[in-house]
N, C-alpha and C. Protein backbone atom coordinates (compact mmCIF):
# COMPACT_ATOMS: atom_id res chain seq x y z
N UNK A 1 -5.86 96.90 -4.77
CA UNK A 1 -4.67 96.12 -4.55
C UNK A 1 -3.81 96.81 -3.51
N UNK A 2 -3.17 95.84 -2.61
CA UNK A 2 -2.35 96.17 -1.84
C UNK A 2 -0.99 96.21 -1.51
N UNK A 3 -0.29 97.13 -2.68
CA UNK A 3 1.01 96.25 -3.19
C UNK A 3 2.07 97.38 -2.81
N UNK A 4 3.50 96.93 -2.42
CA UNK A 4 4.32 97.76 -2.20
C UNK A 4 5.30 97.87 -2.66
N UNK A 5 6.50 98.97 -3.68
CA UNK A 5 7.83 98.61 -4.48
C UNK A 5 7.50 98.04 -5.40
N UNK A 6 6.43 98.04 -6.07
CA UNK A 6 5.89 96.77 -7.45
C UNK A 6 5.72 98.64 -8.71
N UNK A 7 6.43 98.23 -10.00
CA UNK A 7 5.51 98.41 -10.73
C UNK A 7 5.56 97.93 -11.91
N UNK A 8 4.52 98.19 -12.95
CA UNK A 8 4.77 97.99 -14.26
C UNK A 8 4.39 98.70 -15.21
N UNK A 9 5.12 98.64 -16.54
CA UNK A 9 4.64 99.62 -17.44
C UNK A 9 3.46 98.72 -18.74
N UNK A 10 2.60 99.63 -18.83
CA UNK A 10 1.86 99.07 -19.80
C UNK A 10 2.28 100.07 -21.25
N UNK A 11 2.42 99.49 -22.13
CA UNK A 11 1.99 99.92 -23.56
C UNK A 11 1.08 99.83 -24.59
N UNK A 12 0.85 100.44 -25.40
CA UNK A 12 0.14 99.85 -25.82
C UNK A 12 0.67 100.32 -27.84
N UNK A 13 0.38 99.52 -28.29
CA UNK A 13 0.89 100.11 -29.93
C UNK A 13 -0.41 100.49 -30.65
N UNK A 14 -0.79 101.44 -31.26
CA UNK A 14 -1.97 101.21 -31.87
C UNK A 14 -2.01 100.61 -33.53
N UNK A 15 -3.23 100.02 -33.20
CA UNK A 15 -3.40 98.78 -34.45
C UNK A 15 -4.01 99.14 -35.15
N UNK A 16 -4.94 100.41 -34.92
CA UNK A 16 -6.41 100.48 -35.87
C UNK A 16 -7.37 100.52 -34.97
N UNK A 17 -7.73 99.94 -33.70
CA UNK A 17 -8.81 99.51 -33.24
C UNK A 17 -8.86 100.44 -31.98
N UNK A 18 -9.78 102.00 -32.07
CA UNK A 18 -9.82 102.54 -30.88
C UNK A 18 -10.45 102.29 -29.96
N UNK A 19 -10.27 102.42 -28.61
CA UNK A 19 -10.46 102.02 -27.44
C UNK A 19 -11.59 102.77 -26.80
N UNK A 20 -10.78 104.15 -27.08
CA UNK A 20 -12.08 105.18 -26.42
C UNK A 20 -11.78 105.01 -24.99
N UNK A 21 -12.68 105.66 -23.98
CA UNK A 21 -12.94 105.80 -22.92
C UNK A 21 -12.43 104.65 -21.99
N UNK A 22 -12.82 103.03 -23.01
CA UNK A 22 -12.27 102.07 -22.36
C UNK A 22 -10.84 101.76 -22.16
N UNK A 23 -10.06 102.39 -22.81
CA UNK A 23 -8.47 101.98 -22.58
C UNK A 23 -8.00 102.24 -21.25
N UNK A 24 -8.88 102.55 -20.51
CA UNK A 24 -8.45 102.64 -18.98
C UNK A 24 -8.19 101.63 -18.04
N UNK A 25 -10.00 100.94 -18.69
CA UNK A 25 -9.85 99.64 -18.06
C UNK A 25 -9.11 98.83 -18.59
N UNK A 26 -8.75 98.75 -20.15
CA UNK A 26 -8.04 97.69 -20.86
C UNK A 26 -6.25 97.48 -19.61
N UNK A 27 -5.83 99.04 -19.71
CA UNK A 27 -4.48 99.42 -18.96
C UNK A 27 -4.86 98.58 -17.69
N UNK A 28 -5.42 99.18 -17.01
CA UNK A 28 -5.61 98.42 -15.63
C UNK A 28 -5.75 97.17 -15.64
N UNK A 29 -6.33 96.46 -16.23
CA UNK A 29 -6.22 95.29 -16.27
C UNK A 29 -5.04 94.06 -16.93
N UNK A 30 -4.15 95.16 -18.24
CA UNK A 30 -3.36 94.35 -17.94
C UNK A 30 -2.20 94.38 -17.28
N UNK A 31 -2.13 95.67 -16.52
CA UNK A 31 -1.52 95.93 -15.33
C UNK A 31 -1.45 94.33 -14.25
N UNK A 32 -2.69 93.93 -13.87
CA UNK A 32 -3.38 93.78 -12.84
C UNK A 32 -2.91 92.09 -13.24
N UNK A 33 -3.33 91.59 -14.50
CA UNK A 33 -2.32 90.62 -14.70
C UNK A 33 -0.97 90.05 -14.90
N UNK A 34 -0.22 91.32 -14.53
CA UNK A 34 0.89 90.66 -14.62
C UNK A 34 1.33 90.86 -12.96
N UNK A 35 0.33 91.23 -12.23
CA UNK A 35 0.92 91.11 -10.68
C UNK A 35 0.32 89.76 -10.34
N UNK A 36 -0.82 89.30 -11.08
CA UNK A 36 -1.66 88.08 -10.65
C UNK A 36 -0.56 86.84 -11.31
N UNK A 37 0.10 87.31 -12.54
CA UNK A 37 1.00 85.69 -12.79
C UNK A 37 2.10 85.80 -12.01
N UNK A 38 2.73 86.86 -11.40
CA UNK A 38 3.63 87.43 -10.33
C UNK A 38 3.69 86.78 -9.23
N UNK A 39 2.49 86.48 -8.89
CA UNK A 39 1.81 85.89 -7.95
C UNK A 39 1.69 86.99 -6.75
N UNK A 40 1.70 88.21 -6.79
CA UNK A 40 1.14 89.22 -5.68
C UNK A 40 0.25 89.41 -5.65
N UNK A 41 -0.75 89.07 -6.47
CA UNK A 41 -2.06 89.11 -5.73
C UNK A 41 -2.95 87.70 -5.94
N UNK A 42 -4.15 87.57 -5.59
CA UNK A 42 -4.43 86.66 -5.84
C UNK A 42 -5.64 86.19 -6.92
N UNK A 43 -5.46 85.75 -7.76
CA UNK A 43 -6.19 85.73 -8.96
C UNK A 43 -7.83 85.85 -8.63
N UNK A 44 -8.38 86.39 -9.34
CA UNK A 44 -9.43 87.04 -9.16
C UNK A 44 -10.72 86.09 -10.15
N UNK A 45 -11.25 85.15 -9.29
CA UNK A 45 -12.60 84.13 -9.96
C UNK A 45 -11.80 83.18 -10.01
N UNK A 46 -10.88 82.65 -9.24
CA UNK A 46 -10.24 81.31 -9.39
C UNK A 46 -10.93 80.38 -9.44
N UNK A 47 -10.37 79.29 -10.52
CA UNK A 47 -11.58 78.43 -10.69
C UNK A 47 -12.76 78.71 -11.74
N UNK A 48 -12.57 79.51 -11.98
CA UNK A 48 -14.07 79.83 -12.95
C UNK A 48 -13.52 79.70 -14.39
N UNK A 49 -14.03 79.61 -15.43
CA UNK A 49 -14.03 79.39 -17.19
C UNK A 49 -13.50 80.68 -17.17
N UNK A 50 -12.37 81.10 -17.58
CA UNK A 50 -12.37 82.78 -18.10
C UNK A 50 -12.22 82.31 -20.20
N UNK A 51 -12.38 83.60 -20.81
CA UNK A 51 -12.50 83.57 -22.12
C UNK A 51 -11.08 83.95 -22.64
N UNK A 52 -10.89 83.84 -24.00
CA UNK A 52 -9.41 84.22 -24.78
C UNK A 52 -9.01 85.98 -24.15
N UNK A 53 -8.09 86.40 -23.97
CA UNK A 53 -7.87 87.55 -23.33
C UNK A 53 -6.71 87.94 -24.29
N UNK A 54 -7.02 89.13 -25.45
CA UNK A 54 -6.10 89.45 -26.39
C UNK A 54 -5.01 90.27 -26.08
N UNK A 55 -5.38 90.68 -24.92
CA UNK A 55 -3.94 91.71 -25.15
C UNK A 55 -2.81 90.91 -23.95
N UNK A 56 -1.52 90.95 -24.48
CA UNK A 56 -0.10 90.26 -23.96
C UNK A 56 0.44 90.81 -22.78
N UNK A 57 0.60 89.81 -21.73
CA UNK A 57 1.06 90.33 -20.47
C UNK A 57 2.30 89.81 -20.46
N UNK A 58 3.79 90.59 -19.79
CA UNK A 58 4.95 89.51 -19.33
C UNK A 58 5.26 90.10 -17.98
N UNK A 59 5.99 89.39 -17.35
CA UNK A 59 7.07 89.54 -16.53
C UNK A 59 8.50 89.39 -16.71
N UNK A 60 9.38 90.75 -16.10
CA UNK A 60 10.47 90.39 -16.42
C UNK A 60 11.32 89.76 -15.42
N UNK A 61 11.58 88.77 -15.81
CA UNK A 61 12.60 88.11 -14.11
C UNK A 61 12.90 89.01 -13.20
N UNK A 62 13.28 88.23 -12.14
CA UNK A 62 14.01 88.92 -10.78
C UNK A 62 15.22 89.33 -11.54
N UNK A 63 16.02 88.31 -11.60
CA UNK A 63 17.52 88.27 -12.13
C UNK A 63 17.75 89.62 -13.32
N UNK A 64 17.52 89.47 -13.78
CA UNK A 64 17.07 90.55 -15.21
C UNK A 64 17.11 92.01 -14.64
N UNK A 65 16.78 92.17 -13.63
CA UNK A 65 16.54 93.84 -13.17
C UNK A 65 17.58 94.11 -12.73
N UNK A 66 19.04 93.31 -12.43
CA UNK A 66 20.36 94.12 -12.41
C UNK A 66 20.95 94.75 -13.61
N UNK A 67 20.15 93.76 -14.72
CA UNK A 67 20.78 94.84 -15.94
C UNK A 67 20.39 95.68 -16.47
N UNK A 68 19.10 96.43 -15.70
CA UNK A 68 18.64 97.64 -16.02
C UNK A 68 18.76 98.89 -14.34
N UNK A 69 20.26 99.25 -14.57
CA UNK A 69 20.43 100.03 -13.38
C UNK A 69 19.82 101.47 -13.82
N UNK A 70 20.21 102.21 -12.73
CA UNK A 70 19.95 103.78 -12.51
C UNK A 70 21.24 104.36 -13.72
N UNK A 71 20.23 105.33 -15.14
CA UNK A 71 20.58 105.61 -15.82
C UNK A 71 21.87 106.69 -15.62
N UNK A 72 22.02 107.12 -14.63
CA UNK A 72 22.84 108.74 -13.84
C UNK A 72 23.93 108.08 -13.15
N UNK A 73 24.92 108.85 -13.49
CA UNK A 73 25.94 108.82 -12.51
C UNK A 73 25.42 108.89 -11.09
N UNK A 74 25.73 108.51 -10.32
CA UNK A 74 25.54 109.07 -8.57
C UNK A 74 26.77 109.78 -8.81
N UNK A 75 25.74 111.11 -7.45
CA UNK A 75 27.04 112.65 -7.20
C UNK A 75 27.87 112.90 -6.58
């Protein structure tokens, strides 16, 4: 991906169900969807059948990110 000033945080809670080795790709990917409903990149097999996809992606508005300023005084 070719993206600039973008990021996001993934979490994850654990449920019971370890991941192992794969939680890398799990992260990355749902990284990767929330730039694709973002619309910065461009969805990847468009057009094709995809299957149920369990783990929860959001975006947080544009508008929304003034009310999370820089935690610090400026000096």
């Amino acid at each position: 991906m070719d993206l600039w000033d973008c990021m996001v945080v993934v979490s994850r809670w654990y449920g019971g169900q370890k991941l192992g080795p794969r939680r890398f790709a799990v992260i990355n990917q749902a990284a990767r969807d929330v730039f694709v409903k973002a619309g910065l990149v461009p969805e990847p097999g468009a057009g094709k059948k995809k299957g149920h996809n369990i783990y929860t992606t959001g975006i947080m508005p544009y508008p929304m990110r003034s009310l999370f300023g820089h935690p610090l005084p400026a000096p």
